[in-house]
Every structure is written in C-alpha cells, then in structure tokens.
C-alpha atoms as a PDB file:
ATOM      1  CA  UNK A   1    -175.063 -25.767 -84.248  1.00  0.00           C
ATOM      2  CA  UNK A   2    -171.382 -24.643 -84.060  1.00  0.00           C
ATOM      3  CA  UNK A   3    -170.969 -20.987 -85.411  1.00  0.00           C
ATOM      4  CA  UNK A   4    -168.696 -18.550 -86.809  1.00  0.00           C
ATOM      5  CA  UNK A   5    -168.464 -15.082 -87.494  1.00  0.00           C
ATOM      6  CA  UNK A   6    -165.820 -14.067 -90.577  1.00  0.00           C
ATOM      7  CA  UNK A   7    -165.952  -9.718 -90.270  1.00  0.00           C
ATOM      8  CA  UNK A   8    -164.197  -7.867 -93.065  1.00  0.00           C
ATOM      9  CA  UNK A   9    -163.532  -4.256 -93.689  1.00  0.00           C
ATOM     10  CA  UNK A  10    -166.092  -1.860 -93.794  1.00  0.00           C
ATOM     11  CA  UNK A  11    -165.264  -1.130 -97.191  1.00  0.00           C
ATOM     12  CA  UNK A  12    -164.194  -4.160 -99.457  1.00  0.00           C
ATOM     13  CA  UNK A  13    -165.576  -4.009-102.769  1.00  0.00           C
ATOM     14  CA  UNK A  14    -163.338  -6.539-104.848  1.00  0.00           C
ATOM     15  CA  UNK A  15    -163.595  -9.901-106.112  1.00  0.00           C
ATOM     16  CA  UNK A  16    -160.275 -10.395-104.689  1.00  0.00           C
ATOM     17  CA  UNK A  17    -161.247  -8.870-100.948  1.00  0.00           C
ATOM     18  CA  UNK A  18    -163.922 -10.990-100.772  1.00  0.00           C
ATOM     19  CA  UNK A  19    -163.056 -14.150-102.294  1.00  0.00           C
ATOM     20  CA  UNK A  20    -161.310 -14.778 -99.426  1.00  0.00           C
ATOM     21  CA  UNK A  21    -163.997 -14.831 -97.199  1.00  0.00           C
ATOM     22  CA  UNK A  22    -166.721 -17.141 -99.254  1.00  0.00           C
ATOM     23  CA  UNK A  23    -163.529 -19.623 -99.513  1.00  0.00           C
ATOM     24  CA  UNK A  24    -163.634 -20.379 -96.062  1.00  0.00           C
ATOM     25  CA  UNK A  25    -167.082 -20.065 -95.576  1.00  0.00           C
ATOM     26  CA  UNK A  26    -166.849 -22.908 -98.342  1.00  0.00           C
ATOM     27  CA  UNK A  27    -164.551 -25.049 -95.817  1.00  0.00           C
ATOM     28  CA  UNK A  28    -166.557 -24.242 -93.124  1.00  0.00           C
ATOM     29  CA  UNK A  29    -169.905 -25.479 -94.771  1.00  0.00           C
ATOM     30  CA  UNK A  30    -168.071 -28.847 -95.372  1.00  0.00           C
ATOM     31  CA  UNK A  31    -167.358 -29.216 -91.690  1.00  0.00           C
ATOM     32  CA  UNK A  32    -170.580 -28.710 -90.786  1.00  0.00           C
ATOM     33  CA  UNK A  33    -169.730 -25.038 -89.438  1.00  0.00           C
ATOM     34  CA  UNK A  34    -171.955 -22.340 -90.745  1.00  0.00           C
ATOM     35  CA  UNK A  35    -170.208 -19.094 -90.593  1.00  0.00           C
ATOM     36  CA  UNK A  36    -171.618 -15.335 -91.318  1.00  0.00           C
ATOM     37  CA  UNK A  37    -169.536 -12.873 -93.474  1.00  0.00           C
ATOM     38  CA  UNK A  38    -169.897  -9.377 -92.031  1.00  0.00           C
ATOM     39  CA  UNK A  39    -168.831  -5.911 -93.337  1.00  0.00           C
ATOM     40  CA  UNK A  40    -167.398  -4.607 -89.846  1.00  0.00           C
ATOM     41  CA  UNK A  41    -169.359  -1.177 -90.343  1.00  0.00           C
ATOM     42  CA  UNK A  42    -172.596  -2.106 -87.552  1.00  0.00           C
ATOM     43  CA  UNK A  43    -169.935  -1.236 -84.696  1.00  0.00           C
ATOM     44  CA  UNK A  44    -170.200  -4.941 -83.243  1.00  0.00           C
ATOM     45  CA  UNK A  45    -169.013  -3.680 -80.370  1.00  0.00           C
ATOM     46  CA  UNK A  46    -168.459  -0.796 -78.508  1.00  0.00           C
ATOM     47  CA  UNK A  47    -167.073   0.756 -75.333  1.00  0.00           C
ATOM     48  CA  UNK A  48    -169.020   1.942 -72.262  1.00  0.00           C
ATOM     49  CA  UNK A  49    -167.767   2.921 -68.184  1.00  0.00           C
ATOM     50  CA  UNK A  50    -168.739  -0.168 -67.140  1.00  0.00           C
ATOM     51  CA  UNK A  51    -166.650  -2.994 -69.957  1.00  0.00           C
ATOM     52  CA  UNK A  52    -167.756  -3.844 -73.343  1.00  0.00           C
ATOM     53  CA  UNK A  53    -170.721  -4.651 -74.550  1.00  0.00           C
ATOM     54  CA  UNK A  54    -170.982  -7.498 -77.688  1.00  0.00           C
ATOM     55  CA  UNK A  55    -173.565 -10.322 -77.593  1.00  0.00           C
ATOM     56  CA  UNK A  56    -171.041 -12.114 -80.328  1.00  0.00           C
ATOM     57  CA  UNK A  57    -169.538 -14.137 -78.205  1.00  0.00           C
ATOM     58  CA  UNK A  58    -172.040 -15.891 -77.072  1.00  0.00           C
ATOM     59  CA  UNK A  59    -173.316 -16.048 -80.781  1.00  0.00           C
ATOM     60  CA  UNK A  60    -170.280 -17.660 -82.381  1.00  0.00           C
ATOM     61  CA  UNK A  61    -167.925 -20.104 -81.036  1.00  0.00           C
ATOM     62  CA  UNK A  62    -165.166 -18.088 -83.047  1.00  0.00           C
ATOM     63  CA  UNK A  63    -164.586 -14.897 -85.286  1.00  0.00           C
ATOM     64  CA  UNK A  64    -161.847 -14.820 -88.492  1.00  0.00           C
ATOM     65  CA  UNK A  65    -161.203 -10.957 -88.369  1.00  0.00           C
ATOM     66  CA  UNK A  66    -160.010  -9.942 -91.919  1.00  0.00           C
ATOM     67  CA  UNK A  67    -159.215  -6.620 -91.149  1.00  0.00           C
ATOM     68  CA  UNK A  68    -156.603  -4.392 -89.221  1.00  0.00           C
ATOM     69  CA  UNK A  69    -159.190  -1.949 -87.145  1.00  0.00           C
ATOM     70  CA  UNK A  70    -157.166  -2.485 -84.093  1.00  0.00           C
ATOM     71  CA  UNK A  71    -159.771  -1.064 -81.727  1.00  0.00           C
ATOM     72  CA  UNK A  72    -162.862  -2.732 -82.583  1.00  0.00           C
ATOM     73  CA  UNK A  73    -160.529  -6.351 -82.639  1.00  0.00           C
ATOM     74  CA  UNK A  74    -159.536  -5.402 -79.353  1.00  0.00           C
ATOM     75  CA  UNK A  75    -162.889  -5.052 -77.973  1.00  0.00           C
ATOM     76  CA  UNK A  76    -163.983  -7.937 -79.455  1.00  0.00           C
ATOM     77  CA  UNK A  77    -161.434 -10.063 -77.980  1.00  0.00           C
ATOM     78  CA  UNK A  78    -162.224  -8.251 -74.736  1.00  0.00           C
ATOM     79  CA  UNK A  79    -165.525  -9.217 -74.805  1.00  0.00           C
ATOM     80  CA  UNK A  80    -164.246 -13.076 -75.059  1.00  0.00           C
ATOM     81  CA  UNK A  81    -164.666 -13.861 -78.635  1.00  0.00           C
ATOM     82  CA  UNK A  82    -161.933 -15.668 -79.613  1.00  0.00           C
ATOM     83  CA  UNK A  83    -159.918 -14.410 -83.108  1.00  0.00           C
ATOM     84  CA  UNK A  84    -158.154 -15.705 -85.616  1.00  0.00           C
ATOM     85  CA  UNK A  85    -155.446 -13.850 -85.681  1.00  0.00           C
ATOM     86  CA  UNK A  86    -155.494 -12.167 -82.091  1.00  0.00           C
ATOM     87  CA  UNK A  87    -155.837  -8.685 -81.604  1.00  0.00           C
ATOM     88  CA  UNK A  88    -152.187  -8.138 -80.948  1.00  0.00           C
ATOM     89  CA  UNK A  89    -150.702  -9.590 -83.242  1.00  0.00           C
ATOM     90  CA  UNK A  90    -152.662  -8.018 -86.046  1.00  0.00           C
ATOM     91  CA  UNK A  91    -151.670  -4.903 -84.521  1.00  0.00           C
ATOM     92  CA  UNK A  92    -147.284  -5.523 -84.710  1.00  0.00           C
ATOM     93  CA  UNK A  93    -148.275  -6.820 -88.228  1.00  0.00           C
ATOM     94  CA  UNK A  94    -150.173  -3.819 -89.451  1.00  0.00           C
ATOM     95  CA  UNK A  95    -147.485  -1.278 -88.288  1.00  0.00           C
ATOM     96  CA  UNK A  96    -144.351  -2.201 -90.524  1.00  0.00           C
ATOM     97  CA  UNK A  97    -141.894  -0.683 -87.947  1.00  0.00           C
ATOM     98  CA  UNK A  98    -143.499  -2.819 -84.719  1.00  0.00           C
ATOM     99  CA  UNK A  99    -142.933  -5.922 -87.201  1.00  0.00           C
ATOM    100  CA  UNK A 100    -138.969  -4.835 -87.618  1.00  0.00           C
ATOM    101  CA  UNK A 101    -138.499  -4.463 -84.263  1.00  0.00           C
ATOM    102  CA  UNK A 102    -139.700  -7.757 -82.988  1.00  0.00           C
ATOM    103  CA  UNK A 103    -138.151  -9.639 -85.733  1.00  0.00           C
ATOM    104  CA  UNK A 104    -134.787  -7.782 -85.624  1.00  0.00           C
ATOM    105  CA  UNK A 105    -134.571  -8.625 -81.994  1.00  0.00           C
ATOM    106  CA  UNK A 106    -135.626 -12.072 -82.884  1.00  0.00           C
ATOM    107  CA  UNK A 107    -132.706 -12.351 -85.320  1.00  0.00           C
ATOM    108  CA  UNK A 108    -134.471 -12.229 -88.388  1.00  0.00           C
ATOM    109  CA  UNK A 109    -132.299 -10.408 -91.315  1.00  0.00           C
ATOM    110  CA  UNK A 110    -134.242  -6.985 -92.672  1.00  0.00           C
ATOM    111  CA  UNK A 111    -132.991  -4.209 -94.914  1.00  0.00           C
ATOM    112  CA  UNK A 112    -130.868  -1.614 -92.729  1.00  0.00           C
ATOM    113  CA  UNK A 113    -133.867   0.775 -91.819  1.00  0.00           C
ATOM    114  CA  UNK A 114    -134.612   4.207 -90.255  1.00  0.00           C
ATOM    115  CA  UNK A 115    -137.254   4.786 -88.565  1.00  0.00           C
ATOM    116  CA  UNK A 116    -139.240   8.158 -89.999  1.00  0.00           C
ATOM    117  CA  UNK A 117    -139.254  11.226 -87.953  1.00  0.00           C
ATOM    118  CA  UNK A 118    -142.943  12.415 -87.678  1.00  0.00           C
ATOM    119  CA  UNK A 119    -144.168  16.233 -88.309  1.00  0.00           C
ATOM    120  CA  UNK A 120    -147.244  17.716 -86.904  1.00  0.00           C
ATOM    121  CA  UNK A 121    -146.956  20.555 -89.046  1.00  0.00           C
ATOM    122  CA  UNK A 122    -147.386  20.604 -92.658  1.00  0.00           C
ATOM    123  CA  UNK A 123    -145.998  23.714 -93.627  1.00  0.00           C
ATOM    124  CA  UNK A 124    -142.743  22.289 -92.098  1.00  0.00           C
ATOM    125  CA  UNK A 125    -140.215  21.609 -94.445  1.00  0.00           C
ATOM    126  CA  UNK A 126    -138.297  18.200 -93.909  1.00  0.00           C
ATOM    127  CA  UNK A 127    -134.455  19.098 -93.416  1.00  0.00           C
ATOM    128  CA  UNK A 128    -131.817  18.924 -95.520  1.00  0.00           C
ATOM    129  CA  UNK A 129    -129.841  17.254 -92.634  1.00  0.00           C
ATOM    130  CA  UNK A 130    -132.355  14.636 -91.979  1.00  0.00           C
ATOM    131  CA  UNK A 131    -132.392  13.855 -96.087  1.00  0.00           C
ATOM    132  CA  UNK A 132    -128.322  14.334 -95.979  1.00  0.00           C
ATOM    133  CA  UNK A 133    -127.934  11.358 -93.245  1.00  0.00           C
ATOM    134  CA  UNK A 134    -130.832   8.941 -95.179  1.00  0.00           C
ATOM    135  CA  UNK A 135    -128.701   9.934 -98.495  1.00  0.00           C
ATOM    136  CA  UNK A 136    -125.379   9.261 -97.420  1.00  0.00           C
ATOM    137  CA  UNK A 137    -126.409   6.080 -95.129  1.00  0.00           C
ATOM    138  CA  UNK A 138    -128.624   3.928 -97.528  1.00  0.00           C
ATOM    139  CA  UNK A 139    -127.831   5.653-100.875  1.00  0.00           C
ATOM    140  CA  UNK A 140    -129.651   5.561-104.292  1.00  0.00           C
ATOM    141  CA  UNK A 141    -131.686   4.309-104.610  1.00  0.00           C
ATOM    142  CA  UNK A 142    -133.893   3.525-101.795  1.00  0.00           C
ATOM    143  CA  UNK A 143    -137.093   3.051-100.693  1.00  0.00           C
ATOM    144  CA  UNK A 144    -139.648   4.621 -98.529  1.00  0.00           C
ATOM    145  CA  UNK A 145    -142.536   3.277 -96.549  1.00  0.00           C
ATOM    146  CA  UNK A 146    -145.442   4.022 -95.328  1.00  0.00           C
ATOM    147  CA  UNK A 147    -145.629   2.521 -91.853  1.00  0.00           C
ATOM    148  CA  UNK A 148    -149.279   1.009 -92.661  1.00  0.00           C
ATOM    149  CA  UNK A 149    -150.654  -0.451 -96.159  1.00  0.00           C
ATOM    150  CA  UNK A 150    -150.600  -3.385 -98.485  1.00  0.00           C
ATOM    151  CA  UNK A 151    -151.089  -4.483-101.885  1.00  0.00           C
ATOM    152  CA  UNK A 152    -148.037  -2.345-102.500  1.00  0.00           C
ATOM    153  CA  UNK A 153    -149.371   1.165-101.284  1.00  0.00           C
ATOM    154  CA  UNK A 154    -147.586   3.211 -99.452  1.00  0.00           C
ATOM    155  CA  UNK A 155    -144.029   2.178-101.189  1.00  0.00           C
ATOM    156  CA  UNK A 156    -142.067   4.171-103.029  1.00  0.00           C
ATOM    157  CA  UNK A 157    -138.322   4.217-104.389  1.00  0.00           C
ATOM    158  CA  UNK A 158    -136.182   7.120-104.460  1.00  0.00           C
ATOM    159  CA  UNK A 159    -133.588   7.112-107.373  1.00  0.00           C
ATOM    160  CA  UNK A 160    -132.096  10.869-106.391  1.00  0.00           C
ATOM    161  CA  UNK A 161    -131.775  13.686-103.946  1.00  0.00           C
ATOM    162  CA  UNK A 162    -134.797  15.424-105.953  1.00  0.00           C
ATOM    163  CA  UNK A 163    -137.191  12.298-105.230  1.00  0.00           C
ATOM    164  CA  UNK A 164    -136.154  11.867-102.051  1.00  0.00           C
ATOM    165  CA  UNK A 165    -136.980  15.063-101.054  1.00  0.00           C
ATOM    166  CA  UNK A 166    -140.805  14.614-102.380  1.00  0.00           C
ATOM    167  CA  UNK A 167    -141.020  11.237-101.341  1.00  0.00           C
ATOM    168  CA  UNK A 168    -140.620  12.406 -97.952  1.00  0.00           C
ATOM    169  CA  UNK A 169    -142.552  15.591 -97.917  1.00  0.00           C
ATOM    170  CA  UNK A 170    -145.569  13.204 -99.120  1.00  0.00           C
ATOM    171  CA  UNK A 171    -145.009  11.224 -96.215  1.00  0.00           C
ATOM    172  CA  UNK A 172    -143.600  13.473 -93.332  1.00  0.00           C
ATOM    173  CA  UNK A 173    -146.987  13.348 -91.715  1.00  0.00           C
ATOM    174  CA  UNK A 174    -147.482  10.100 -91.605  1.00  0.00           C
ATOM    175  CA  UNK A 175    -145.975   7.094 -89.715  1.00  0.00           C
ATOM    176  CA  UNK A 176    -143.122   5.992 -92.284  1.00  0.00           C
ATOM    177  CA  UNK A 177    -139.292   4.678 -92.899  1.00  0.00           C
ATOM    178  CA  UNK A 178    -136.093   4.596 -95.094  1.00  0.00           C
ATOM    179  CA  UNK A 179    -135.334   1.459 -96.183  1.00  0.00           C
ATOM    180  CA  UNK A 180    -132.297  -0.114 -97.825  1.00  0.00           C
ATOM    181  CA  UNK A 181    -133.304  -1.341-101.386  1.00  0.00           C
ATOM    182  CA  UNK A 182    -132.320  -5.067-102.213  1.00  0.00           C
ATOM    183  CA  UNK A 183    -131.709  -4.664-105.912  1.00  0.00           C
ATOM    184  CA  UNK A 184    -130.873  -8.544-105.847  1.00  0.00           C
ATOM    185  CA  UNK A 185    -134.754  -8.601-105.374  1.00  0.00           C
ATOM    186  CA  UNK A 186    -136.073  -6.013-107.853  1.00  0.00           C
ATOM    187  CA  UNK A 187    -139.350  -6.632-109.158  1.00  0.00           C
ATOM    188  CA  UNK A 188    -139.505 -10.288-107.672  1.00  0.00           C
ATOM    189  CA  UNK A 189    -140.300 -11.496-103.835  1.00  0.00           C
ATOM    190  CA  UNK A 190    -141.336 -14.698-102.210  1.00  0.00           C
ATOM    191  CA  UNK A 191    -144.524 -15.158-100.186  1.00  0.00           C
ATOM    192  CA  UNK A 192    -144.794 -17.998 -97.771  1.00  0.00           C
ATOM    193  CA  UNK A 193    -148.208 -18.969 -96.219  1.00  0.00           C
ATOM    194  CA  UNK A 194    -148.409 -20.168 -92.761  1.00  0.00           C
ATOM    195  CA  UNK A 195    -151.328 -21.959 -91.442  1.00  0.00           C
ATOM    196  CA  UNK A 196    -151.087 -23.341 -87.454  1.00  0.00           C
ATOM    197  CA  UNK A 197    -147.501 -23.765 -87.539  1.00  0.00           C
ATOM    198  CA  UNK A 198    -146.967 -25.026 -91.167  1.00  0.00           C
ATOM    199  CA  UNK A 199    -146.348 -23.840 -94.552  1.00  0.00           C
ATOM    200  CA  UNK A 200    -148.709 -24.353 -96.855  1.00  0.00           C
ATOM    201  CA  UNK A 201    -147.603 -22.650 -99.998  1.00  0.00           C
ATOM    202  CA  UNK A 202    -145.088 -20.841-101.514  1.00  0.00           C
ATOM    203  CA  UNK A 203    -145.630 -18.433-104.206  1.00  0.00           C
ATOM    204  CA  UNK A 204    -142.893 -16.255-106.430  1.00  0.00           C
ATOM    205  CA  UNK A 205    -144.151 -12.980-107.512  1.00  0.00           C
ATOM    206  CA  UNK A 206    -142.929 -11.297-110.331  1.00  0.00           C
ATOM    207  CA  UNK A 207    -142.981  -7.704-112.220  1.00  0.00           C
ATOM    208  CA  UNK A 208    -141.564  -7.109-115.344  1.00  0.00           C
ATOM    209  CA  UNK A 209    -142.328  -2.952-114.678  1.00  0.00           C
ATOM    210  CA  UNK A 210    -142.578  -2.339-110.923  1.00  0.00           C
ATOM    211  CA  UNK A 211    -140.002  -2.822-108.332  1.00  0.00           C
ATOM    212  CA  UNK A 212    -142.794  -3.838-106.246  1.00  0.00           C
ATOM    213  CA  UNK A 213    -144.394  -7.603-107.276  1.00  0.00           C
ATOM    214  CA  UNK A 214    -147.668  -7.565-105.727  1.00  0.00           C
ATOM    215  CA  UNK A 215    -150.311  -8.692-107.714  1.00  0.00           C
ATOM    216  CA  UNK A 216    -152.619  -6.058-107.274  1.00  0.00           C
ATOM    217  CA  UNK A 217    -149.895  -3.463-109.117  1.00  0.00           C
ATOM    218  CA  UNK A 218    -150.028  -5.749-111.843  1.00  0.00           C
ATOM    219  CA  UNK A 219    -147.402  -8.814-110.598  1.00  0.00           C
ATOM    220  CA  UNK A 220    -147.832 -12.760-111.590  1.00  0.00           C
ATOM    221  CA  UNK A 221    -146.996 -15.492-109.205  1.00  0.00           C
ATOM    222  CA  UNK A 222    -146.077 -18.760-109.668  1.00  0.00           C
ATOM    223  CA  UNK A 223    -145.345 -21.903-107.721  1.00  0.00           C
ATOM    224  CA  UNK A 224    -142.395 -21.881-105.844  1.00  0.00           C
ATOM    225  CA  UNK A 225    -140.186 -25.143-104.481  1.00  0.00           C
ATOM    226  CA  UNK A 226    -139.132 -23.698-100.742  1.00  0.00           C
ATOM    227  CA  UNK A 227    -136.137 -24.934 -99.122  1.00  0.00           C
ATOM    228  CA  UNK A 228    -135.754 -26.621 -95.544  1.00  0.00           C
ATOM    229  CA  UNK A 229    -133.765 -23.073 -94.689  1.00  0.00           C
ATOM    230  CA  UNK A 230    -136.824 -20.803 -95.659  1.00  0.00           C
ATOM    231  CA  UNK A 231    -139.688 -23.099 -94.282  1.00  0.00           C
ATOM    232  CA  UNK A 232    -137.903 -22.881 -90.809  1.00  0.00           C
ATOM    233  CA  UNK A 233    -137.055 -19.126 -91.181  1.00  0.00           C
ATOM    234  CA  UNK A 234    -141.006 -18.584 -91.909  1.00  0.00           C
ATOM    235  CA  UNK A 235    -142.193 -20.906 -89.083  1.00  0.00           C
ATOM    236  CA  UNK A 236    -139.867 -19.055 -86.978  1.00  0.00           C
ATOM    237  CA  UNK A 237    -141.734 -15.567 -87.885  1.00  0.00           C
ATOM    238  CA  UNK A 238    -145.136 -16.874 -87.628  1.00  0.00           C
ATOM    239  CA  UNK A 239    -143.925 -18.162 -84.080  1.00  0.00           C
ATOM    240  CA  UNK A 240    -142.551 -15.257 -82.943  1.00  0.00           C
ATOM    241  CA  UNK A 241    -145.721 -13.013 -83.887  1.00  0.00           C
ATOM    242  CA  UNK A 242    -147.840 -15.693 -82.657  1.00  0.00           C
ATOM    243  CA  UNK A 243    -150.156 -15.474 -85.609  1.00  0.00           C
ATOM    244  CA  UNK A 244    -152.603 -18.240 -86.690  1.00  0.00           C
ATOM    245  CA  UNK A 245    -152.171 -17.369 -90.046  1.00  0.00           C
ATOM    246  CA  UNK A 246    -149.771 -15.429 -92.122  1.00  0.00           C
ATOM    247  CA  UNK A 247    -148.300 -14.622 -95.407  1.00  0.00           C
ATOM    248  CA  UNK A 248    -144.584 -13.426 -94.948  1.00  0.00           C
ATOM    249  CA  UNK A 249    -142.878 -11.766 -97.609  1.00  0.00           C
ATOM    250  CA  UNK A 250    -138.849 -12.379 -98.737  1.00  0.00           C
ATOM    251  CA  UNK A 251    -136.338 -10.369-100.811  1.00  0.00           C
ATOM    252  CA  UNK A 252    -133.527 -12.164-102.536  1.00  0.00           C
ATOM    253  CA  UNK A 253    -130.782 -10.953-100.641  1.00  0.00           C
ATOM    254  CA  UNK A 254    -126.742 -11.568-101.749  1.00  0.00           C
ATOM    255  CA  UNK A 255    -126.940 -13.642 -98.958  1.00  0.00           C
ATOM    256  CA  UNK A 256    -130.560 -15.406 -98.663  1.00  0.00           C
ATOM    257  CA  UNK A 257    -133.772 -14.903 -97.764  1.00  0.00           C
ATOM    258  CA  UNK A 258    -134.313 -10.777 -96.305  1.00  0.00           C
ATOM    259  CA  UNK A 259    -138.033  -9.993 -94.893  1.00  0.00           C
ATOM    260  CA  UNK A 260    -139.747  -7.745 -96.539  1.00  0.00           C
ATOM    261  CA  UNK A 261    -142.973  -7.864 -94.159  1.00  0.00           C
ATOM    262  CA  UNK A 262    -145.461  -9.957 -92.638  1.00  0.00           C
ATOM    263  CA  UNK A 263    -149.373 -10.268 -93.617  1.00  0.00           C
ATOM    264  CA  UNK A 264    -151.553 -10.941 -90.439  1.00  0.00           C
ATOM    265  CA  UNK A 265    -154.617 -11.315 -92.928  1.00  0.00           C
ATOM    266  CA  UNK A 266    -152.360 -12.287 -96.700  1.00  0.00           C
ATOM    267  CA  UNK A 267    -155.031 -12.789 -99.149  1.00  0.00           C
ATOM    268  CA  UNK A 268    -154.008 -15.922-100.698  1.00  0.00           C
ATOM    269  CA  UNK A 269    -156.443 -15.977-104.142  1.00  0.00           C
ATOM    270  CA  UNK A 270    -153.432 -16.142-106.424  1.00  0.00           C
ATOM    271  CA  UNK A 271    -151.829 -18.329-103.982  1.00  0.00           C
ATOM    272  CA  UNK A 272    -154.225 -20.991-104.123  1.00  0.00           C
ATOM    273  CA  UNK A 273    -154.293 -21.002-108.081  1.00  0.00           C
ATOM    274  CA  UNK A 274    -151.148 -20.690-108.638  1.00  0.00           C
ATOM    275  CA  UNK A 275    -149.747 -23.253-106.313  1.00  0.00           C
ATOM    276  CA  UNK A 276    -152.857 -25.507-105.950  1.00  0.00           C
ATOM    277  CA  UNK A 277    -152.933 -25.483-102.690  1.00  0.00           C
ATOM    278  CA  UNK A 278    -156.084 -25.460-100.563  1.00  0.00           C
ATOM    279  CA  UNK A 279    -154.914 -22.505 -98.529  1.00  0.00           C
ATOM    280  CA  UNK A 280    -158.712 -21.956 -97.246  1.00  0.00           C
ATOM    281  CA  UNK A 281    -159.405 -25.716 -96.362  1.00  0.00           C
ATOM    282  CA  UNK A 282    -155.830 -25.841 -94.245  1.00  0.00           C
ATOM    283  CA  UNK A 283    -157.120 -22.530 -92.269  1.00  0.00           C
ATOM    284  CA  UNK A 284    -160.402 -23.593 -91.629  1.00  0.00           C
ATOM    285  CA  UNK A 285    -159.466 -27.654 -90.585  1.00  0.00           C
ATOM    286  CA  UNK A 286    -156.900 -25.420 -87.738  1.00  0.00           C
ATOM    287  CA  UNK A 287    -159.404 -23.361 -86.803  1.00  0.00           C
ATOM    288  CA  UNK A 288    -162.131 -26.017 -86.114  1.00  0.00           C
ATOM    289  CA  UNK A 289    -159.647 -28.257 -83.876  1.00  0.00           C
ATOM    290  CA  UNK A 290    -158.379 -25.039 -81.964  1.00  0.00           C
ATOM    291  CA  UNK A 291    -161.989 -24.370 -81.404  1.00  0.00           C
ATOM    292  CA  UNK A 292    -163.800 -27.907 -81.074  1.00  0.00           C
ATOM    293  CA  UNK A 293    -160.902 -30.444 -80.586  1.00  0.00           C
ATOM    294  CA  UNK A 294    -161.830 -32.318 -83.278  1.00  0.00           C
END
C-alpha cells in the first residue's frame, strides 16, 4: 500500500489551514495513495547521542510538511523521510532576509532593503541615528518587516518619523528589516504558484483598504493572464530555492515585476477558486512520480 504522511502545525484551527491538507489527501485517494494528516504536536521525532530516532520513514514512502518548524523538518529528513519541500529550503523561505539574499545574488530585483539591527535589551532605546539613516535612505513612507510571518503579519508601513520610531521599537527585538515601499503596487500583488518546475496559476490580489493584499487581511483575488517574462522570472525563483512547491509573491514595480517574498508552503484555497486551477491535483501527480516513477 503506498503511504503518505501530510504534518501541519501544531496549532491550525481554520478552514483555510486545513483545507489545504484534505485537498491533497483528496488527490492522493484518487491515485490510490492513502495519506495521514497530522497536527505536528506528538514530537515525531526527536534527538538523542546516538542519531535520530523516527519510525516514519519506514511508515510512509513520503511526508508533505506544511509547516516552518525548522528543527523537527530537519530531523525528519535526517531520519530519511523524504519532504516535500526539503528542510532547507523551507528554512531560506521562512526567514524573509535569507530569501533576499539568495535571490539578490541570483539577480532577482527586490525593494532596496536594510537588514534590522537586533537588541537584546528591551529597555534599549533604538537610536535616532539608526532611524536618521532608514529615514533619509528609503523615505516616507516605508515599510517594516518582521523577518518571519505570513498572511500579512508582521508588516507594517511607516508614513513619518513618529511611526517609524514605534514601528521599530515594536520590532527591535525581533529578527526584522526596512524596506523600500513600491507605491506602484499599493494594495495589489501577484502570486504565482509553482508546482515541479511549472506554473500553475496566477492569482491578482487586491485591497481596496490595506496596503497589504493578502486575503486573510481582508484582500480578493482574481485570475490573472501571466506573461512569458513573469513565468520564467518565477521558474527561475522556484529553481534557485529548489522548492517543490511555491507561491512567490510580485509588486508592480515602474519597471516590472519586484519580489515581494516567497511561500515554501502558499496556501492556494483562493487560488484554486479563483483561477480554477487544480493546484492540489498538480502537487500531488509531482509528488507521486518523484516518489514512485509513475
């Protein structure tokens, strides 16, 4: 019986979450592959002195790991379980700065960023030189980033010095950055799926009151027609991060396509009604001939 093991984080609660999940345990089912959704809160592995211990690979030919706990998806893939997407790329995904810096060497345009500088104590002010440079470099507004979240947490825009200023005392503690804001792309973005080396859909999202489109802050997507230049540029990212499976977010720029980021685990709910496409069916037919050469 050929197996496979879908684990999602500990603490998912949504329709949204975990639609995700039963869709490709939907797929599965129709190519004869019965596949287990797990909450990844039984510790499915841990570490010991003398290598990992995890009977899962020898349960399941394969595991889809919908989550960004870095250190139980390394262990798992230590133990030999193979995942969908590997353990480091989820990792330079998750960590919005790690993403920038392999892109940007890759020659991918991004928004002119700084990098955050981290404090270890909170009772430290942050400086007025450090907000002085980020002021006079990117100017108003801006935006600031947490270095880990989706759905549109973590992001905020400045508009002035005096929301700058908490903006980054909220943060200072925290991995973070200083972005450039593309106004050009202001409450509208374009995300790209990527399944095995091809697009599969491509989805505008709009806000008519956030400068952030993501449908969980309220955005609406619709189909979008993608042109030969931004298929290749998002077959180029998904190459470069090596990831099975992706959902890549673009600004508008003045002059084309920007990143925005890249989503090792996109949900792609919307996606799939919006576009039609059977996001879920094109993951799952990969994923079987990786595994079973089929």
């Amino acid at each position: 019986m050929k197996k496979g093991l879908i684990l999602v984080n500990a603490y998912w609660k949504s329709e949204t979450e975990i639609y995700q999940a039963d869709r490709l345990r939907e797929e599965f089912a129709a190519l004869g592959v019965e596949i287990r959704i797990r909450r990844n809160n039984y510790f499915p592995v841990h570490l010991r002195c003398t290598g990992n211990v995890s009977p899962l690979a020898e349960a399941y030919d394969f595991c889809i790991y919908l989550d960004k706990d870095k250190y139980t998806s390394y262990l798992l893939e230590q133990s030999g379980l193979h995942l969908f997407n590997r353990h480091d790329a989820i990792v330079a995904c998750d960590d919005k700065l790690l993403t920038y810096f392999a892109l940007r060497d890759a020659g991918i345009a991004i928004p002119r960023t700084f990098a955050g500088l981290l404090c270890y104590t909170p009772s430290e002010k942050v400086a007025k030189e450090t907000l002085d440079i980020i002021e006079s470099e990117l100017s108003y507004p801006l935006v600031v980033k947490e270095s880990f979240g989706s759905m549109g947490k973590g992001v905020y825009k400045a508009d002035n010095r005096e929301e700058l200023e908490s903006i980054a005392e909220q943060v200072k503690c925290k991995p973070h950055l200083f972005q450039e804001y593309i106004a050009e792309s202001s409450g509208r973005d374009l995300r790209v799926l990527v399944v095995g080396g091809k697009v599969v859909a491509a989805m505008k999202r709009i806000s008519d009151g956030d400068f952030r489109s993501n449908a969980a802050l309220g955005g609406r997507g619709e189909s979008y027609p993608l042109d030969t230049a931004g298929e290749a540029l998002a077959l180029k990212i998904a190459r470069v991060m090596r990831l099975d499976y992706c959902g890549i977010d673009f600004l508008f720029g003045k002059n084309g396509y920007v990143l925005c980021e890249v989503n090792s685990n996109a949900f792609f709910a919307v996606a799939e009604r919006v576009t039609g496409a059977n996001i879920a069916g094109a993951y799952a037919a990969y994923i079987y001939k990786e595994i079973y050469g089929e």
